[in-house]
PDB file of N, CA and C in Angstrom:
ATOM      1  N   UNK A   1     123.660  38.401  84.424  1.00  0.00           N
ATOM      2  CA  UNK A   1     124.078  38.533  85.808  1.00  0.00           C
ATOM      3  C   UNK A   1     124.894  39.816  85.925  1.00  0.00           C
ATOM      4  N   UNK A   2     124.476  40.272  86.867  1.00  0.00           N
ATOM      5  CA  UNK A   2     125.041  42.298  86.874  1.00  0.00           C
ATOM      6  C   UNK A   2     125.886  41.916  88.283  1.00  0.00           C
ATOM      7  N   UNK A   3     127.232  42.103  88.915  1.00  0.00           N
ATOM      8  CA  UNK A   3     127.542  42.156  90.237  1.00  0.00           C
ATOM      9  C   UNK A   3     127.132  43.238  90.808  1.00  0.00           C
ATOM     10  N   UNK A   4     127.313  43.462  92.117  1.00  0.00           N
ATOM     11  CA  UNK A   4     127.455  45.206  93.692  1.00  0.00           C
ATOM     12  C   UNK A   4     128.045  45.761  92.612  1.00  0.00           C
ATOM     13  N   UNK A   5     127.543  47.139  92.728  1.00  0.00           N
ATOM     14  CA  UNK A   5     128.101  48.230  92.676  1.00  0.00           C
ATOM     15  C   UNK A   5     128.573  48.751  91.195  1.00  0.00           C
ATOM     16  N   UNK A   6     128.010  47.804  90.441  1.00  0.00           N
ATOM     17  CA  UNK A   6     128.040  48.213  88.659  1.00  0.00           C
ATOM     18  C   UNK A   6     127.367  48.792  88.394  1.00  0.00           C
ATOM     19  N   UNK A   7     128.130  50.168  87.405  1.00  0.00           N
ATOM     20  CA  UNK A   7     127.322  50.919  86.490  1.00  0.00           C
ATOM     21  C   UNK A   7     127.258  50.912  85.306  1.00  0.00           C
ATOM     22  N   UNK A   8     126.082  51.034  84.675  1.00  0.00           N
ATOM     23  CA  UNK A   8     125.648  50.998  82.952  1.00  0.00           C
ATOM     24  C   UNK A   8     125.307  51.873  82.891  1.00  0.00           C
ATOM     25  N   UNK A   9     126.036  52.646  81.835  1.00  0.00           N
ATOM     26  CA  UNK A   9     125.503  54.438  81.325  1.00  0.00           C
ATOM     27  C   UNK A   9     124.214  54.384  80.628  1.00  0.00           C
ATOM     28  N   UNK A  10     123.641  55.060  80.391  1.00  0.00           N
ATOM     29  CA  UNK A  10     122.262  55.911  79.445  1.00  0.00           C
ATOM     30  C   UNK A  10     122.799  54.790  78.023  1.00  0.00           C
ATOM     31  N   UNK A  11     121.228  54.834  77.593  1.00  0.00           N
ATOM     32  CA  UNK A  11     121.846  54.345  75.791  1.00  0.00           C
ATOM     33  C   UNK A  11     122.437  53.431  75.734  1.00  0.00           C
ATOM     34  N   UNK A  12     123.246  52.568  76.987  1.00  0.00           N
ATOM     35  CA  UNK A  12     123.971  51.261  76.280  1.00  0.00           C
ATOM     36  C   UNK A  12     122.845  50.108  76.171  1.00  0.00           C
ATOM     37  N   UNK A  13     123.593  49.263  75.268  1.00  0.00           N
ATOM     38  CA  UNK A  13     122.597  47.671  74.929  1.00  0.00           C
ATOM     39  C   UNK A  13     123.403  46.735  75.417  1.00  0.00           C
ATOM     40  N   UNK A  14     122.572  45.912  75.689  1.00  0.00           N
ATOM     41  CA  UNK A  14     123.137  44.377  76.279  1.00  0.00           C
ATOM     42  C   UNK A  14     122.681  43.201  75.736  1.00  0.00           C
ATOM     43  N   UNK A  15     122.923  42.722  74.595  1.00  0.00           N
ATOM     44  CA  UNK A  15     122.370  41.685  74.207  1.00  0.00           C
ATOM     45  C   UNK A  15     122.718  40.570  74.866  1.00  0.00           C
ATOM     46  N   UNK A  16     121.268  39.705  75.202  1.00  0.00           N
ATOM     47  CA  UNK A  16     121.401  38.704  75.722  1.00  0.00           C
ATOM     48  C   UNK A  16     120.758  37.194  75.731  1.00  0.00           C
ATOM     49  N   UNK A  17     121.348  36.774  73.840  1.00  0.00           N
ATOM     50  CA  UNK A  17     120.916  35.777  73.070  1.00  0.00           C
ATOM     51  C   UNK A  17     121.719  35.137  73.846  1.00  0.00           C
ATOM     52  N   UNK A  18     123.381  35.138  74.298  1.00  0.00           N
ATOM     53  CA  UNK A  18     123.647  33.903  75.487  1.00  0.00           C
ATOM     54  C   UNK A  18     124.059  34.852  76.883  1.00  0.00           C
ATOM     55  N   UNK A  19     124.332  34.227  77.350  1.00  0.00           N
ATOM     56  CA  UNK A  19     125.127  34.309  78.732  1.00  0.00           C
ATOM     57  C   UNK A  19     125.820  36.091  78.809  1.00  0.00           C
ATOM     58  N   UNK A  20     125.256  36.918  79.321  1.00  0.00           N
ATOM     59  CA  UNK A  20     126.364  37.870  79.985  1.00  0.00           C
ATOM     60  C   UNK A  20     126.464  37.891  81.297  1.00  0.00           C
ATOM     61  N   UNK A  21     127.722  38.231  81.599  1.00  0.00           N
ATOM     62  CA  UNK A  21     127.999  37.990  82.788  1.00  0.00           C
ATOM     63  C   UNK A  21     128.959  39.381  82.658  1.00  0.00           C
ATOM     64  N   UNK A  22     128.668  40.076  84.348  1.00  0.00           N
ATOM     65  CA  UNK A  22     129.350  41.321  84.656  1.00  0.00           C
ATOM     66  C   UNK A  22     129.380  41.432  85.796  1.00  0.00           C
ATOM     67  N   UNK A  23     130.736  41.687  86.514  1.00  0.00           N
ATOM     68  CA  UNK A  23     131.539  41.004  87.631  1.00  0.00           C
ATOM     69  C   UNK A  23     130.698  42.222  88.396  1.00  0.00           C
ATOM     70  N   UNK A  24     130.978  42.566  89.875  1.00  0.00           N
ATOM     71  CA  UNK A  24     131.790  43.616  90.719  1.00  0.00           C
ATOM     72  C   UNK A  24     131.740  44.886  90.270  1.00  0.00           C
ATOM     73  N   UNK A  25     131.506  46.188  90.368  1.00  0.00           N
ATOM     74  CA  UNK A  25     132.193  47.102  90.798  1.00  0.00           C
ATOM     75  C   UNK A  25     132.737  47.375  88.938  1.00  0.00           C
ATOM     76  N   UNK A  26     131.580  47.032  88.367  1.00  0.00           N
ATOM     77  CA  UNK A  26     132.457  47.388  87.116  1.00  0.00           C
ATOM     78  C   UNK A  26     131.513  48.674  86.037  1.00  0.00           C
ATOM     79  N   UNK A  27     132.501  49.515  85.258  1.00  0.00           N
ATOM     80  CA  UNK A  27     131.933  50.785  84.973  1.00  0.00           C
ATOM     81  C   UNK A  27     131.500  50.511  83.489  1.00  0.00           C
ATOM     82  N   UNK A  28     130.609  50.805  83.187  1.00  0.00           N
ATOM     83  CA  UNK A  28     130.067  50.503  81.218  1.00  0.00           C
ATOM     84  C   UNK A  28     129.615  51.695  80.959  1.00  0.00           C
ATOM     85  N   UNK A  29     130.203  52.559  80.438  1.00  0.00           N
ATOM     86  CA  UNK A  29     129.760  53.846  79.688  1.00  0.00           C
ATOM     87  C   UNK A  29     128.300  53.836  79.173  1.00  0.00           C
ATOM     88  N   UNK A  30     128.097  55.233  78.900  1.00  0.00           N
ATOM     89  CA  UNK A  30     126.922  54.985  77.949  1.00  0.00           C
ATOM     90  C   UNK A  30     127.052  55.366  76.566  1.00  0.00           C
ATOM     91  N   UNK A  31     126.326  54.450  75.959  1.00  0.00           N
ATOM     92  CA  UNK A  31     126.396  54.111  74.405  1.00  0.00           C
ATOM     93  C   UNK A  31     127.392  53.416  74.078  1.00  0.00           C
ATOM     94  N   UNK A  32     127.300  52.463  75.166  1.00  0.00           N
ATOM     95  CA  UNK A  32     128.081  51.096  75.002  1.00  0.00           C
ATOM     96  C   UNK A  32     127.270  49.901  73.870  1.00  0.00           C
ATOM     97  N   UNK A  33     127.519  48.971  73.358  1.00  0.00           N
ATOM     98  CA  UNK A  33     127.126  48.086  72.977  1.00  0.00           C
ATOM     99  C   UNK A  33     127.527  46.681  73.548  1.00  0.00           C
ATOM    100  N   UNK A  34     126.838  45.762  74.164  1.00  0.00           N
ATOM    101  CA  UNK A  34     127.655  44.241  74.096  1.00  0.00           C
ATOM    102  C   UNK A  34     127.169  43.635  73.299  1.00  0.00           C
ATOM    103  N   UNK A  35     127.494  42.773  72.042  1.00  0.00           N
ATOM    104  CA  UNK A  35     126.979  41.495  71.423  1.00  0.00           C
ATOM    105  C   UNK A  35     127.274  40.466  71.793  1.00  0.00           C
ATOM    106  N   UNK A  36     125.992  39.449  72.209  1.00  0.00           N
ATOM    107  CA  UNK A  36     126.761  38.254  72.693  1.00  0.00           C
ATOM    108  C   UNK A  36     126.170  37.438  71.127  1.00  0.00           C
ATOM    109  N   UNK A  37     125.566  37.613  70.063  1.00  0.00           N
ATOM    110  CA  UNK A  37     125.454  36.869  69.323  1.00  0.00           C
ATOM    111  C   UNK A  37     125.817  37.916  67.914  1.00  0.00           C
ATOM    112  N   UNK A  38     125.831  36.604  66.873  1.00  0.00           N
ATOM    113  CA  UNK A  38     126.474  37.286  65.218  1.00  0.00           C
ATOM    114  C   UNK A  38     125.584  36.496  63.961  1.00  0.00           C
ATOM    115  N   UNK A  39     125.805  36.375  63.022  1.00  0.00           N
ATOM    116  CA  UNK A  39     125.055  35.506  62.325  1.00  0.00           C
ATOM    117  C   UNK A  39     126.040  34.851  61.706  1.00  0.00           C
ATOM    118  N   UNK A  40     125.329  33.440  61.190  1.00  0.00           N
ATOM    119  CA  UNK A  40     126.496  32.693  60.162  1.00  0.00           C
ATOM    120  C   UNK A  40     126.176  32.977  59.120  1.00  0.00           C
ATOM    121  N   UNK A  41     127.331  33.656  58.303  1.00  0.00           N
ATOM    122  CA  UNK A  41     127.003  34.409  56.881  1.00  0.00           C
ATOM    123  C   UNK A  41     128.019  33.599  56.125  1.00  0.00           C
ATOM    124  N   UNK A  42     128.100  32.013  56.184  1.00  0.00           N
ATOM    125  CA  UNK A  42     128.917  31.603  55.547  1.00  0.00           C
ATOM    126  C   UNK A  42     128.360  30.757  54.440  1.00  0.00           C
ATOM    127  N   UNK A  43     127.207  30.296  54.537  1.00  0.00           N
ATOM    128  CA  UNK A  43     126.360  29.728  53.414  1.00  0.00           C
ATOM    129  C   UNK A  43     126.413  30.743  52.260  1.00  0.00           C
ATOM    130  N   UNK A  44     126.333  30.295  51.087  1.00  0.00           N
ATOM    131  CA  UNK A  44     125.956  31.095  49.538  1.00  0.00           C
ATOM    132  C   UNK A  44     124.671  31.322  49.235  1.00  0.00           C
ATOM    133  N   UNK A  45     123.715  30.267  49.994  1.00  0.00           N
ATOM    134  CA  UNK A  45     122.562  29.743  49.479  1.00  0.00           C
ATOM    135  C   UNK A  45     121.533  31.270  50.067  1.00  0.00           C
ATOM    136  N   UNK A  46     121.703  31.704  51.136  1.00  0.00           N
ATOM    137  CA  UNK A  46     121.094  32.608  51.854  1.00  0.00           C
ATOM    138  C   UNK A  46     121.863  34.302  52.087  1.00  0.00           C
ATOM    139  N   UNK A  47     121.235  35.143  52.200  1.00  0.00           N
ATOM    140  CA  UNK A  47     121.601  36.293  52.395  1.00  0.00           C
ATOM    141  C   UNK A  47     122.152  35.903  53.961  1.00  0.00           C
ATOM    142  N   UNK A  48     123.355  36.991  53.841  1.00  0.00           N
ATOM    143  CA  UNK A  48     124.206  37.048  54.616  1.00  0.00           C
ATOM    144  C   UNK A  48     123.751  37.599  55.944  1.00  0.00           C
ATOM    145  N   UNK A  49     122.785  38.261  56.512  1.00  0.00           N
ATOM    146  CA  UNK A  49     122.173  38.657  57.631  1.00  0.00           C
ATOM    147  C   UNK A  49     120.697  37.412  57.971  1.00  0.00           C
ATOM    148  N   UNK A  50     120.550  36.595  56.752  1.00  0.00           N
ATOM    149  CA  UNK A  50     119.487  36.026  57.280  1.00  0.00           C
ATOM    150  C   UNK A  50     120.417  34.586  58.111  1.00  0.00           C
ATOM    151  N   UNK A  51     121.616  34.075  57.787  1.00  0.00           N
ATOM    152  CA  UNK A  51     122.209  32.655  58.331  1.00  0.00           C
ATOM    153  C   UNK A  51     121.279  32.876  59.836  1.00  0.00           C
ATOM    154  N   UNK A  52     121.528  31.505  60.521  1.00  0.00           N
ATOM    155  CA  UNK A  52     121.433  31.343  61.923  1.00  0.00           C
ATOM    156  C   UNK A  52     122.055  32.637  62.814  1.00  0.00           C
ATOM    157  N   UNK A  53     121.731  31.660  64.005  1.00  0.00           N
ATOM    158  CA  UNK A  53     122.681  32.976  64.670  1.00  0.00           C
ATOM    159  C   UNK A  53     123.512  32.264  65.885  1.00  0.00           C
ATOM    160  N   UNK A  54     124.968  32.774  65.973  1.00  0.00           N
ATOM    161  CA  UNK A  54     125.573  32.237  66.556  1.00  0.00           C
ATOM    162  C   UNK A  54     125.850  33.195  67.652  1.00  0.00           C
ATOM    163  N   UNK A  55     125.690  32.313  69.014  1.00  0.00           N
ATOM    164  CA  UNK A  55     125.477  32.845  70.443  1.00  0.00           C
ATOM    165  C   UNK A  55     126.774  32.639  71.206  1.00  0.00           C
ATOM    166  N   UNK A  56     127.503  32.944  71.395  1.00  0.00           N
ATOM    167  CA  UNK A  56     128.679  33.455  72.647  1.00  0.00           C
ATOM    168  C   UNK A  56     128.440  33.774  73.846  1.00  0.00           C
ATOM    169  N   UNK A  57     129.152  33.566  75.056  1.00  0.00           N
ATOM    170  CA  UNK A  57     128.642  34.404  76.172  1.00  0.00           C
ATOM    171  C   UNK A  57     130.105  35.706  76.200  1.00  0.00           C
ATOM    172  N   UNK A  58     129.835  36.316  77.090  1.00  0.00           N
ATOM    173  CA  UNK A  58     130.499  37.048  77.157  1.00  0.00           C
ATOM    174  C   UNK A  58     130.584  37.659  79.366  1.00  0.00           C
ATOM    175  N   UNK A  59     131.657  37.861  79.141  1.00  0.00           N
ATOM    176  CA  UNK A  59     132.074  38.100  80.830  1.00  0.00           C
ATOM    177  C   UNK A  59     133.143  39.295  81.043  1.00  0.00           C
ATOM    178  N   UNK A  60     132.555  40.311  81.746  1.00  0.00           N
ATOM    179  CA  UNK A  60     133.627  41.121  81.964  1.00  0.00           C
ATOM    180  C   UNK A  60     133.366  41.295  83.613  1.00  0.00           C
ATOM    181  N   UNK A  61     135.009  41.112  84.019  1.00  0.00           N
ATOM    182  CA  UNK A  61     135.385  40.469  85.601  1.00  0.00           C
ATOM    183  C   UNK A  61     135.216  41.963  86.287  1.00  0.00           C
ATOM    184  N   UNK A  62     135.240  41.787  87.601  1.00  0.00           N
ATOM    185  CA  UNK A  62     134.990  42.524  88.611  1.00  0.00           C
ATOM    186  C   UNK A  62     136.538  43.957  88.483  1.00  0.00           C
ATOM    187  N   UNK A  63     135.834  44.816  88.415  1.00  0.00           N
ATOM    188  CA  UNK A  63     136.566  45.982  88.455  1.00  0.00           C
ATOM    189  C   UNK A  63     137.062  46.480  87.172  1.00  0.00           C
ATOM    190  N   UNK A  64     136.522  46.096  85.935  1.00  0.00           N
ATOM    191  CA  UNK A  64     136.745  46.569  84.599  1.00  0.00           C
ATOM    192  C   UNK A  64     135.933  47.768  84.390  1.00  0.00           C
ATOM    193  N   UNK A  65     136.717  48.526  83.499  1.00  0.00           N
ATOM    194  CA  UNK A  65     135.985  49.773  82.805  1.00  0.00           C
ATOM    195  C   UNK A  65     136.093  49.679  81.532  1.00  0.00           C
ATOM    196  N   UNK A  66     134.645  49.742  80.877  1.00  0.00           N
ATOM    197  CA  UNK A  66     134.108  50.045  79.162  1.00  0.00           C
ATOM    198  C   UNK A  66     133.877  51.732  79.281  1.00  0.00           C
ATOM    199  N   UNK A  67     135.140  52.509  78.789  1.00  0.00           N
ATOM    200  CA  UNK A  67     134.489  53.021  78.136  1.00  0.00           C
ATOM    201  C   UNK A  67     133.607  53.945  77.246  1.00  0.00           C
ATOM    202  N   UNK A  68     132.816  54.709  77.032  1.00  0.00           N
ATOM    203  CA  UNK A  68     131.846  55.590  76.223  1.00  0.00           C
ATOM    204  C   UNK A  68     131.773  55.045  74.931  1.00  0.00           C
ATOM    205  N   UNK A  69     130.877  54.392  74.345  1.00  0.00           N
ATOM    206  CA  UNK A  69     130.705  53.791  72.921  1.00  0.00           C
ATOM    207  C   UNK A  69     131.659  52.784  72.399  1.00  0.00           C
ATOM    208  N   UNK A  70     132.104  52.324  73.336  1.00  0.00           N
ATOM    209  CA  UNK A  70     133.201  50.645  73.317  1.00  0.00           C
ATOM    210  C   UNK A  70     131.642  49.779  72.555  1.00  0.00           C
ATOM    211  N   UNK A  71     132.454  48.503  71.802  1.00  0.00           N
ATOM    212  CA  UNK A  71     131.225  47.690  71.778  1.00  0.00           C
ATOM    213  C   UNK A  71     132.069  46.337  71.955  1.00  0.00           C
ATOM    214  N   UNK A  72     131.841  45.663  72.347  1.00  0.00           N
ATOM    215  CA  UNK A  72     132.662  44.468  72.767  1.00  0.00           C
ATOM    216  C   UNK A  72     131.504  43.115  72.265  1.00  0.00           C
ATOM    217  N   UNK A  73     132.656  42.135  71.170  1.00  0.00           N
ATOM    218  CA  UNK A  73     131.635  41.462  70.080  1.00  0.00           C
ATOM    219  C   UNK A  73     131.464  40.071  71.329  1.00  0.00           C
ATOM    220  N   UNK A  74     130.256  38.796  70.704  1.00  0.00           N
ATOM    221  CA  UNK A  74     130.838  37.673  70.752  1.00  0.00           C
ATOM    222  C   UNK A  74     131.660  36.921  71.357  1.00  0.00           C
ATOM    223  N   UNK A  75     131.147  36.121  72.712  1.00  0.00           N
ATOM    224  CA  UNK A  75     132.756  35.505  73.038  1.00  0.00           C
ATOM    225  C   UNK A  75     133.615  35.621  74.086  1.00  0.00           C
ATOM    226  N   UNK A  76     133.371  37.388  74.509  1.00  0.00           N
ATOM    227  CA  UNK A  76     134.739  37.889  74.819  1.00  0.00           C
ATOM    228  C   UNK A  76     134.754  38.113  76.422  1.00  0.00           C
ATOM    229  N   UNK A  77     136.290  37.629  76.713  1.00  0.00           N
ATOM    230  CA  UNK A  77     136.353  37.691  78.683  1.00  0.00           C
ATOM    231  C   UNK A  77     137.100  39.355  78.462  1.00  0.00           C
ATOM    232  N   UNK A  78     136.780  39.767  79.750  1.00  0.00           N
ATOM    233  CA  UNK A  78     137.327  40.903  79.871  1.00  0.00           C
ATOM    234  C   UNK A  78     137.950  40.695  81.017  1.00  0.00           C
ATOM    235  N   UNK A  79     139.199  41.172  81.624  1.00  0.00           N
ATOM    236  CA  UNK A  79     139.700  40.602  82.587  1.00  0.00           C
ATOM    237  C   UNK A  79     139.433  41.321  83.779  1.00  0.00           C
ATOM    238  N   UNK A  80     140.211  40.604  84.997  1.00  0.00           N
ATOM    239  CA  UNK A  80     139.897  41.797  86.325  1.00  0.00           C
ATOM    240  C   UNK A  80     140.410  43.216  85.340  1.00  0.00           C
ATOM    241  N   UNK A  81     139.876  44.656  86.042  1.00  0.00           N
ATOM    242  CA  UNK A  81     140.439  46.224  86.124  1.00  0.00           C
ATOM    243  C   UNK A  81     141.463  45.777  84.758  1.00  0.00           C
ATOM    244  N   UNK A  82     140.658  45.524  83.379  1.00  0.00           N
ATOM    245  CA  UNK A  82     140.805  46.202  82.672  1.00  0.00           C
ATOM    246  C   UNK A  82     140.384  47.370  82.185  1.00  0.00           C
ATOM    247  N   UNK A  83     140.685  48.039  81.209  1.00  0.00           N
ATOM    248  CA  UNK A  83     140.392  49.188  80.369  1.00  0.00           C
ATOM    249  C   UNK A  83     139.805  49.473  79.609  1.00  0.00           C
ATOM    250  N   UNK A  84     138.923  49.536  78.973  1.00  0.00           N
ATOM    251  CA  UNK A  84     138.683  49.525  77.410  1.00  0.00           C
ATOM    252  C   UNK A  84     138.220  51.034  76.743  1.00  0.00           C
ATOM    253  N   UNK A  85     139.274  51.510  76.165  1.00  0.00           N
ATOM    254  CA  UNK A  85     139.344  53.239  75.795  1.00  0.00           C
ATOM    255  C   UNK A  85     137.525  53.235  75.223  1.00  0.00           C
ATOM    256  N   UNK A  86     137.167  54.268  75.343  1.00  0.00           N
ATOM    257  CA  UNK A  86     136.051  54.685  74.640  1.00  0.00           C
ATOM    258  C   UNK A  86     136.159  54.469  72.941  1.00  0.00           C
ATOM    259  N   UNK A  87     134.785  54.124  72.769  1.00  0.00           N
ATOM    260  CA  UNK A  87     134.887  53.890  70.906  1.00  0.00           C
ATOM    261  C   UNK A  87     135.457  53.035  70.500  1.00  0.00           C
ATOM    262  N   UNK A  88     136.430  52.087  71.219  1.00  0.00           N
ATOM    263  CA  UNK A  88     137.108  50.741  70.647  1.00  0.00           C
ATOM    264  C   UNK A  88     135.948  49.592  70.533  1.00  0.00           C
ATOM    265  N   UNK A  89     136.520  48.390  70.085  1.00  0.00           N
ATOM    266  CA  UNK A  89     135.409  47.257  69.237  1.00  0.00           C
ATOM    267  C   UNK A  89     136.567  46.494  69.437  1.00  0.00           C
ATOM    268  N   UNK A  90     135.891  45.715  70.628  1.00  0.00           N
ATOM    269  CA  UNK A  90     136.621  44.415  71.086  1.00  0.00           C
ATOM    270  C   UNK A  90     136.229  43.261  70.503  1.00  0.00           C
ATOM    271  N   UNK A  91     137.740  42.805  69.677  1.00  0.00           N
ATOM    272  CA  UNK A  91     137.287  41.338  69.238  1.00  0.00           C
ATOM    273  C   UNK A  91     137.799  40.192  69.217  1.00  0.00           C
ATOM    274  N   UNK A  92     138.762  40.542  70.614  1.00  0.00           N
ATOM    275  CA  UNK A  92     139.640  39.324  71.338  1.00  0.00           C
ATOM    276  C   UNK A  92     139.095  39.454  72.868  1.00  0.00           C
ATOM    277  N   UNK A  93     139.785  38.310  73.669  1.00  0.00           N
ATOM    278  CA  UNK A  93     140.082  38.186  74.954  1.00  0.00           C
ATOM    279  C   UNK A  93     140.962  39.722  75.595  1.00  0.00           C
ATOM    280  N   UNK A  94     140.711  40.272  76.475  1.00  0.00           N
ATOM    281  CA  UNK A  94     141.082  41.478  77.553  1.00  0.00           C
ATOM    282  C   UNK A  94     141.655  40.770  78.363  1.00  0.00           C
ATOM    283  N   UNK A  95     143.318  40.438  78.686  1.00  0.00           N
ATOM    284  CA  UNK A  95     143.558  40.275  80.157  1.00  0.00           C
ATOM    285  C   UNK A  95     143.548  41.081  80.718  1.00  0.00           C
ATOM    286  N   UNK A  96     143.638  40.587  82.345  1.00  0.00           N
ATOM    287  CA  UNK A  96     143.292  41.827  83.181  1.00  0.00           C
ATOM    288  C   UNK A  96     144.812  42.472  83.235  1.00  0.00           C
ATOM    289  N   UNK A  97     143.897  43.406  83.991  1.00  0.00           N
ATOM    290  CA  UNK A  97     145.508  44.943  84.096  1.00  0.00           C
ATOM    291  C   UNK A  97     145.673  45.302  83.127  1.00  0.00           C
ATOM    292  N   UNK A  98     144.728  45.633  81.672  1.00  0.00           N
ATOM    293  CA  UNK A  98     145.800  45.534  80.791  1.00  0.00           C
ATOM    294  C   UNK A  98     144.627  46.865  79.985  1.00  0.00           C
ATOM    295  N   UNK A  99     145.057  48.020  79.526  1.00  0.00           N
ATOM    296  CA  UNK A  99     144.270  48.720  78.704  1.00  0.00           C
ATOM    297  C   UNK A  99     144.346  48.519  77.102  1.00  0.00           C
ATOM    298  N   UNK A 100     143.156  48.861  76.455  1.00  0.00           N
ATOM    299  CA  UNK A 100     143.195  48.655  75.513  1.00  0.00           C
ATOM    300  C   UNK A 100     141.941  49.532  74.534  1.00  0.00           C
ATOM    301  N   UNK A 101     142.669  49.680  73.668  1.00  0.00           N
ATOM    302  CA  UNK A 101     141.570  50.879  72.392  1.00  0.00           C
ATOM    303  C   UNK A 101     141.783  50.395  71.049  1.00  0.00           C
ATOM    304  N   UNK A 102     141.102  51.016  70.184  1.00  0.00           N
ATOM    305  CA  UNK A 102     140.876  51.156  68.905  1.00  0.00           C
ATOM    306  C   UNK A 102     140.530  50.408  68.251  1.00  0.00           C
ATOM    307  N   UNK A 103     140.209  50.121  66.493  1.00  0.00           N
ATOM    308  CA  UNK A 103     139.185  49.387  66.316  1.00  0.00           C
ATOM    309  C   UNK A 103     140.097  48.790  65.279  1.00  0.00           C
ATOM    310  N   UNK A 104     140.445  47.428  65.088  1.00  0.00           N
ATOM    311  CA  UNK A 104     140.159  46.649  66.033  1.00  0.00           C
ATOM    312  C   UNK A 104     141.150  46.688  67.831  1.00  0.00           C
ATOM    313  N   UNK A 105     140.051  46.660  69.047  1.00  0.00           N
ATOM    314  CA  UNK A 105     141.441  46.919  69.748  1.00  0.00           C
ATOM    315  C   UNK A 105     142.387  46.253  69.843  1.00  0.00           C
ATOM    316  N   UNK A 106     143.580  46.622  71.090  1.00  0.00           N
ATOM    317  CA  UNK A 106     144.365  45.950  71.154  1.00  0.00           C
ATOM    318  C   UNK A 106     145.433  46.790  72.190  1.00  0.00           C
ATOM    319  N   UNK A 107     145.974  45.922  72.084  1.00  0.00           N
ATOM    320  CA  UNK A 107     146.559  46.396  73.966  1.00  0.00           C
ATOM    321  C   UNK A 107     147.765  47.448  73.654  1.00  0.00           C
ATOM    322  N   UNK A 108     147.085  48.958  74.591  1.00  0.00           N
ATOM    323  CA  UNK A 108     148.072  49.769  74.770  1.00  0.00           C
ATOM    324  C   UNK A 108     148.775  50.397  75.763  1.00  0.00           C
ATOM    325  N   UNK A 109     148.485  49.833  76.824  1.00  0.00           N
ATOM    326  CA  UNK A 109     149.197  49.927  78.255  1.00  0.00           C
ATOM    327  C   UNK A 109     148.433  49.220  79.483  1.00  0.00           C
ATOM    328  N   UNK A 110     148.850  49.474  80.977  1.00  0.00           N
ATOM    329  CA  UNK A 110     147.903  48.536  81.528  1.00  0.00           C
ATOM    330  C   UNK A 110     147.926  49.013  82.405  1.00  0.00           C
ATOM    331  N   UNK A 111     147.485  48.682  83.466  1.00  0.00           N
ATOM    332  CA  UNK A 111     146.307  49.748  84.627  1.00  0.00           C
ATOM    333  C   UNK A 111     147.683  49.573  86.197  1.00  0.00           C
ATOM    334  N   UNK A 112     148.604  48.368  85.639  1.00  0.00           N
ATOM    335  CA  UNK A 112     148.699  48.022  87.719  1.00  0.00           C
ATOM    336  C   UNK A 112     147.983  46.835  88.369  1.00  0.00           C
ATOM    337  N   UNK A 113     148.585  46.443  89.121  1.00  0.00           N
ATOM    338  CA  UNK A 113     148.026  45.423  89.823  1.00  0.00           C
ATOM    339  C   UNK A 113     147.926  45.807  91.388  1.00  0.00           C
ATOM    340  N   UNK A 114     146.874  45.951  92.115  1.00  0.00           N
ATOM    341  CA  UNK A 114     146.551  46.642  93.464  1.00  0.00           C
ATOM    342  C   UNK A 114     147.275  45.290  94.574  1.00  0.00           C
TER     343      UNK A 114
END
């Protein structure tokens, strides 16, 4: 589900083994990545890329920006008009207002509340 007025740059991927969801008015760089799925590499018995595969949805809210080569894993809410610096690898929850970079990210200032 894409909301009005969202843009997806050149080159990004969207995997969509579960649920993405993308609010409003929201900006995704290009050579973005989203994963909404990973594998279970916790068995011994099997190579570690062959386990199942485990599916997440993932949601980033109306008025957020990804970005240039952000990849955001598995799972993850992104909040209203967050941030997400270019090249970071999201692998928590984003509240909103709130910016955030690097790998792994994590929150380094925040946008305002309109």
């Amino acid at each position: 589900q894409i909301g009005d007025g969202t843009h997806i740059g050149d080159h990004s991927i969207i995997d969509c083994a579960a649920n993405v969801i993308i609010g409003k008015e929201v900006a995704i760089g290009p050579n973005c990545v989203l994963y909404s799925h990973d594998h279970d590499y916790t068995s011994d018995s099997t190579a570690a890329w062959k386990g199942g595969l485990v599916c997440k949805d993932i949601t980033i809210e109306d008025g957020a920006w990804v970005g240039s080569g952000a990849t955001i894993l598995p799972g993850i809410t992104i909040g209203k008009r967050a941030v997400i610096a270019a090249g970071a690898v999201v692998t928590k929850d984003v509240p909103a207002h709130t910016i955030w970079g690097g790998i792994p990210a994590k929150q380094i200032g925040e946008t305002g509340k309109a």
